[in-house]
Protein backbone atom coordinates (compact mmCIF):
# COMPACT_ATOMS: atom_id res chain seq x y z
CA UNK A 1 -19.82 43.49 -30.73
CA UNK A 2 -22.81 43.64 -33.04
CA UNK A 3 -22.83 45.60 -36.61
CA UNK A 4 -22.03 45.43 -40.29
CA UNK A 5 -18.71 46.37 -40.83
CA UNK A 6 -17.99 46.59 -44.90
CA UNK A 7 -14.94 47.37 -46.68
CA UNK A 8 -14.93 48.22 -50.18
CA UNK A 9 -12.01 48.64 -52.39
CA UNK A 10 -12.52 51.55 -54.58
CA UNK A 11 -9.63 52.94 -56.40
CA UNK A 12 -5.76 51.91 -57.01
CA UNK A 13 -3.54 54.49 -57.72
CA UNK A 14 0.23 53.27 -58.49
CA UNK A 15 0.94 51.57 -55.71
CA UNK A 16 -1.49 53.50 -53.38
CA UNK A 17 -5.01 51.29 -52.62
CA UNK A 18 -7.84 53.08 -51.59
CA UNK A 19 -11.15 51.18 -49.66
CA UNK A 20 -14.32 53.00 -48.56
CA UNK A 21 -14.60 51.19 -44.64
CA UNK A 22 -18.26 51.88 -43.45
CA UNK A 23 -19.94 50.50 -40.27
CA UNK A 24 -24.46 50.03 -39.56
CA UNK A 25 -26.05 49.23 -36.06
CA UNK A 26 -22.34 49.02 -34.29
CA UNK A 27 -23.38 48.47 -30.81
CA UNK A 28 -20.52 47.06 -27.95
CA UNK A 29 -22.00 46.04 -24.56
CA UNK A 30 -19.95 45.64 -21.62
CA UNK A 31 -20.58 43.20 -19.22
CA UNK A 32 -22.69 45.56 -16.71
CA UNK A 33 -25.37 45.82 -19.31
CA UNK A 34 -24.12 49.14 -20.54
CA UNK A 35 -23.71 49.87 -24.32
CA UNK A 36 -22.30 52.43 -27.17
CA UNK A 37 -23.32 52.48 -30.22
CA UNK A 38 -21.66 53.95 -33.56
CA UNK A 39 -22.29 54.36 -37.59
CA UNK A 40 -19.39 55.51 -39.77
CA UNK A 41 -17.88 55.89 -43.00
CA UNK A 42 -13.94 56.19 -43.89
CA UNK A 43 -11.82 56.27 -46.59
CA UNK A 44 -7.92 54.94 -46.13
CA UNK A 45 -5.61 54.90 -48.56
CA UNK A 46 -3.07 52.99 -48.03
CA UNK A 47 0.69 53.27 -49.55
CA UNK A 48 2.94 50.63 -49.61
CA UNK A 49 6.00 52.69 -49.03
CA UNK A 50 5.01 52.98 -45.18
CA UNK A 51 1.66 55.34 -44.89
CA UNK A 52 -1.93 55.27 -44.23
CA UNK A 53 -4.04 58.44 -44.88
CA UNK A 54 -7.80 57.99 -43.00
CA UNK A 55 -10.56 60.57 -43.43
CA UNK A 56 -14.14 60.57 -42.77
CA UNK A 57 -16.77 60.80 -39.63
CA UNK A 58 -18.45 58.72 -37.09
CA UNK A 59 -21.55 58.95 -34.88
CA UNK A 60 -23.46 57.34 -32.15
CA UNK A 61 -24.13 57.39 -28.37
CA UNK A 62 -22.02 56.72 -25.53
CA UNK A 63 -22.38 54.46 -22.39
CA UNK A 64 -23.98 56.94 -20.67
CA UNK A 65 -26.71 57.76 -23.45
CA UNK A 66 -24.70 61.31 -24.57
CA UNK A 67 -24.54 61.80 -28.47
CA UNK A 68 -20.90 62.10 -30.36
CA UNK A 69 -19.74 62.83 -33.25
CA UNK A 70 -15.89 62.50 -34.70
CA UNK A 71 -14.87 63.94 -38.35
CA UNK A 72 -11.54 62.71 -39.06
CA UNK A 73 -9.51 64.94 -41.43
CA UNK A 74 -6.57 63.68 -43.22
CA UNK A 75 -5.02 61.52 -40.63
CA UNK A 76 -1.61 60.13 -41.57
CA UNK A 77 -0.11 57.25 -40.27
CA UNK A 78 3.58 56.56 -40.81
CA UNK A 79 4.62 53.17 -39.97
CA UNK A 80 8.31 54.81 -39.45
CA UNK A 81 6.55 56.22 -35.76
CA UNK A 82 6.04 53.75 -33.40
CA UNK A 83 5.40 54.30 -29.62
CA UNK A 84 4.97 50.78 -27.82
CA UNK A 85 4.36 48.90 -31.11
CA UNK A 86 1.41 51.18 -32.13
CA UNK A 87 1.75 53.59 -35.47
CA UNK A 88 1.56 56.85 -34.59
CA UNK A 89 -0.13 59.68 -36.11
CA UNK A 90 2.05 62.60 -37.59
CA UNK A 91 -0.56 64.79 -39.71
CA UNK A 92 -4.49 65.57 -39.75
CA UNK A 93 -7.05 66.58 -37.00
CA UNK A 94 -9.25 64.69 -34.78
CA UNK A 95 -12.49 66.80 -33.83
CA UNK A 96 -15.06 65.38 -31.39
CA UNK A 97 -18.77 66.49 -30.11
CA UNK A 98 -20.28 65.02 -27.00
CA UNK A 99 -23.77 66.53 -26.64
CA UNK A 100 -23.13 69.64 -28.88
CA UNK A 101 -20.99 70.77 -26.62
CA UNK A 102 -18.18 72.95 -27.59
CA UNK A 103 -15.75 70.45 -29.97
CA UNK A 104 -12.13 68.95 -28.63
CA UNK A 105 -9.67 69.08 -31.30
CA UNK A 106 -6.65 67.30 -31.56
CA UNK A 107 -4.00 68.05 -34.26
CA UNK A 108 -1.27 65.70 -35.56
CA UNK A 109 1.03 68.26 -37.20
CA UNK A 110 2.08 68.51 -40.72
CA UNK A 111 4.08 65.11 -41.09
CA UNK A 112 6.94 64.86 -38.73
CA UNK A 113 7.25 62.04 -36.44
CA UNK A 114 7.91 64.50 -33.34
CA UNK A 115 5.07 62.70 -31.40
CA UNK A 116 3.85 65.77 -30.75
CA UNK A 117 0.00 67.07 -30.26
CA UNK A 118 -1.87 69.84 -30.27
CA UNK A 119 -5.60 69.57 -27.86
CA UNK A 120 -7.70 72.43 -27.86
CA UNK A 121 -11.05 72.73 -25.83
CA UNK A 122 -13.04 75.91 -25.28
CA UNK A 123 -10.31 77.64 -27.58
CA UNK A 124 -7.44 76.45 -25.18
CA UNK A 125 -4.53 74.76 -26.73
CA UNK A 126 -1.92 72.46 -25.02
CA UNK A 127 0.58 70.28 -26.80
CA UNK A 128 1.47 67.01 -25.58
CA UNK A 129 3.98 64.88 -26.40
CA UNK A 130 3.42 61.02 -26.44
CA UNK A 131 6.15 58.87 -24.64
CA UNK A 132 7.30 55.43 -25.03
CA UNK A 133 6.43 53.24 -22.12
């Protein structure tokens, strides 16, 4: 893993902290010689009481040279919604571009831990719901 990965504390709110997370030159090579490479910048707040709101965008190319592009809007994380030990998601959206192509969205809902979510691609939805193991 190569990069600069800085995280800058920016605001406290009650008991809510807030840092500004931003990553330069992220490059991961795997061990056939292959590589990605990514730039972002995030904002989390985080609140004691048990979630963690993300927003914010990334960019960069994939293994196989193809540009992306993820915006990350409102993504809550409630550490009450666990699937094998991993905090799920419960609210926000997920949007991602491979080679402005037409986007994939995935939405988290409005806040309940249901597990449940929404993909659409080419204006097709399906909901999924995400099991335990």
């Amino acid at each position: 893993m190569q990069g600069q990965r800085v995280i800058k504390r920016v605001a406290t709110s009650g008991d809510n902290i807030k840092h500004n997370i931003t990553l330069t030159e992220g490059k991961a090579t795997w061990p056939d010689g292959t590589y990605a490479t990514r730039g972002s910048i995030f904002t989390r707040e985080v609140n004691p009481a048990g979630t963690v709101t993300l927003s914010g965008s990334a960019s960069g190319l994939t293994r196989r040279n193809k540009s992306y592009t993820t915006e990350i809007s409102d993504l809550m994380f409630n550490k009450g919604c666990i699937a094998d030990g991993i905090y799920l998601a419960v609210q926000g959206t997920k949007t991602f571009v491979v080679d402005n192509k037409n986007p994939i969205v995935l939405d988290y809902g409005t806040g309940s831990c249901d597990k449940k979510v929404t993909i659409t691609v080419n204006g097709v939805s399906k909901e999924i719901t995400i099991a335990n193991n």
